[in-house]
Structure formats: C-alpha cells, structure tokens
N, C-alpha and C. Protein backbone atom coordinates (compact mmCIF):
# COMPACT_ATOMS: atom_id res chain seq x y z
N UNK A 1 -39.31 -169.35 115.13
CA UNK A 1 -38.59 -169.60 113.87
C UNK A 1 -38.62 -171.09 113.51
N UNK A 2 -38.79 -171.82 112.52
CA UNK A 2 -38.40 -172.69 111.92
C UNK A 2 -37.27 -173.12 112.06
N UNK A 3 -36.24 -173.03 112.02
CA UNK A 3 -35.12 -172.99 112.17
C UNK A 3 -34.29 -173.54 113.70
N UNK A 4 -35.39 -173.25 114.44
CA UNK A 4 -35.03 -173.85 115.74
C UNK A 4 -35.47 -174.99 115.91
N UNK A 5 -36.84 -175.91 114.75
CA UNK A 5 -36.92 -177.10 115.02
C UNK A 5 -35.90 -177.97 114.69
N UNK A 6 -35.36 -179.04 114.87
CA UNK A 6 -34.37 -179.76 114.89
C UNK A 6 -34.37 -180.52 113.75
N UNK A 7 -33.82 -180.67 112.75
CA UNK A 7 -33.99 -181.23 111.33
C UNK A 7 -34.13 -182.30 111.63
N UNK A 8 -33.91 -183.72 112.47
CA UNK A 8 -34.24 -185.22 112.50
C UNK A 8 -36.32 -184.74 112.34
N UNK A 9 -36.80 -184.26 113.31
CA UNK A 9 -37.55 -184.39 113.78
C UNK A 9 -38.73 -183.79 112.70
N UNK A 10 -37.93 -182.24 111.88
CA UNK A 10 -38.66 -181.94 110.87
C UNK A 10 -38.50 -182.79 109.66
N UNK A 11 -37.71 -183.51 109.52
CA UNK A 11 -37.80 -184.57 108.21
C UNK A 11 -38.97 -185.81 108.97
N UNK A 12 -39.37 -186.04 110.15
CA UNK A 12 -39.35 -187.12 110.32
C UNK A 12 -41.28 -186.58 110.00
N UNK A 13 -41.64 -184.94 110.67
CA UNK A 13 -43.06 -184.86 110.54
C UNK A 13 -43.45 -184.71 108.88
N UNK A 14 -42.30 -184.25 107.75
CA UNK A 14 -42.69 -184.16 107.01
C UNK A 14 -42.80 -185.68 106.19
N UNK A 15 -42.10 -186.47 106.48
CA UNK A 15 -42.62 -188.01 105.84
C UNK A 15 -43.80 -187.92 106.07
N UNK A 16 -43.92 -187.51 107.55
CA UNK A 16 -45.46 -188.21 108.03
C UNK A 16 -46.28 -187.50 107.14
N UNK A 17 -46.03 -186.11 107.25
CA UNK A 17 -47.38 -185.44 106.28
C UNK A 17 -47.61 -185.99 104.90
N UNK A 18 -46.55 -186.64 104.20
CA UNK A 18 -46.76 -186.61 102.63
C UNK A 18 -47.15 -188.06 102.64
N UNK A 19 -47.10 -189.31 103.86
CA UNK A 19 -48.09 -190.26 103.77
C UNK A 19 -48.86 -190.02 103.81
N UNK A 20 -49.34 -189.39 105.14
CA UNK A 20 -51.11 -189.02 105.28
C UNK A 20 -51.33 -188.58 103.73
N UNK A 21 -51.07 -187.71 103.08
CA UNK A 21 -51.46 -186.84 102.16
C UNK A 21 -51.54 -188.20 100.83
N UNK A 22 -50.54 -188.77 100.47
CA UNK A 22 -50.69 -189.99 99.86
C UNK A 22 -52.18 -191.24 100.00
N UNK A 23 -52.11 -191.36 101.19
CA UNK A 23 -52.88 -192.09 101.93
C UNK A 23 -54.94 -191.49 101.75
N UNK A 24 -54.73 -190.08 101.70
CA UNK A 24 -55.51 -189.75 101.50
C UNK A 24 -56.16 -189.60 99.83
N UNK A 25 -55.04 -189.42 99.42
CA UNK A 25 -55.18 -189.55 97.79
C UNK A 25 -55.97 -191.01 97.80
N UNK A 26 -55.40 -191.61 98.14
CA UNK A 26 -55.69 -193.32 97.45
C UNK A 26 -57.32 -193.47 98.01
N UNK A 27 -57.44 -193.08 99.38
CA UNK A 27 -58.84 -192.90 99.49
C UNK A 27 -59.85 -192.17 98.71
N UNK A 28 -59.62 -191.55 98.26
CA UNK A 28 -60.66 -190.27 97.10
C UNK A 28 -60.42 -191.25 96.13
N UNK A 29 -59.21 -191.60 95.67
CA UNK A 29 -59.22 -192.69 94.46
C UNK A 29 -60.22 -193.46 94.94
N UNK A 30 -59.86 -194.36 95.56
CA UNK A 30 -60.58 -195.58 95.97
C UNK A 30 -62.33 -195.26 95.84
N UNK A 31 -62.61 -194.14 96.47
CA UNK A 31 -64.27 -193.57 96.55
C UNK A 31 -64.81 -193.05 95.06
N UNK A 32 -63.67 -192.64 94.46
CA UNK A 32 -64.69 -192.28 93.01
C UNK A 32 -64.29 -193.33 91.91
N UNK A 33 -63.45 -194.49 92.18
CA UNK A 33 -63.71 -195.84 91.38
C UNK A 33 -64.93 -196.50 91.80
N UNK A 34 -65.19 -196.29 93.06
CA UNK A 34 -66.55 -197.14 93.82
C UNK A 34 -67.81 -196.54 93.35
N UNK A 35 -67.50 -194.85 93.55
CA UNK A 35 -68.94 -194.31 93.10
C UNK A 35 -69.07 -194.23 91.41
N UNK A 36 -68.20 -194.31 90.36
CA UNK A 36 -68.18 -194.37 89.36
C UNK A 36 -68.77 -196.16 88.77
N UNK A 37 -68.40 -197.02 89.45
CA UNK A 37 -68.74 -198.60 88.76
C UNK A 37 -69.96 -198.62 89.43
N UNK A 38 -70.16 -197.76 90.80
CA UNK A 38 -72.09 -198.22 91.88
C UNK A 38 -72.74 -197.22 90.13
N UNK A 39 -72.98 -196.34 89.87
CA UNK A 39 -73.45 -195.63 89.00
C UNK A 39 -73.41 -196.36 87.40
N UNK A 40 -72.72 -197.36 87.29
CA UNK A 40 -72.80 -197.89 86.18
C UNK A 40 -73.90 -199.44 86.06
C-alpha cells in the first residue's frame, strides 16, 4: 500500500521526481535551441 510509506519521505521523493523532471525539461529545451540556431 502506499499508505504505509511515511509522508516525510514521500514528499521528500516526490520533490526529487519533479526536479529531475524539470531538469530534464530544460535539457530538451536547451538541445532544440542548439539544434534549431546549428540549422540556421
């Protein structure tokens, strides 16, 4: 169950996930500003 993980610990993996997930955004950003101006 869910429910048995300990809420400090599930707030603390879900920060983590929505940086990574952030973090990963900015990279795809970052790669199709690069491949969009190499192509120009």
């Amino acid at each position: 169950m869910v429910w048995a993980i300990p809420k400090r610990f599930h707030e603390k993996s879900i920060s983590r996930l929505t940086t990574s997930m952030l973090h990963h955004k900015m990279i795809a950003i970052n790669h199709l500003r690069a491949y969009s101006s190499a192509r120009m």
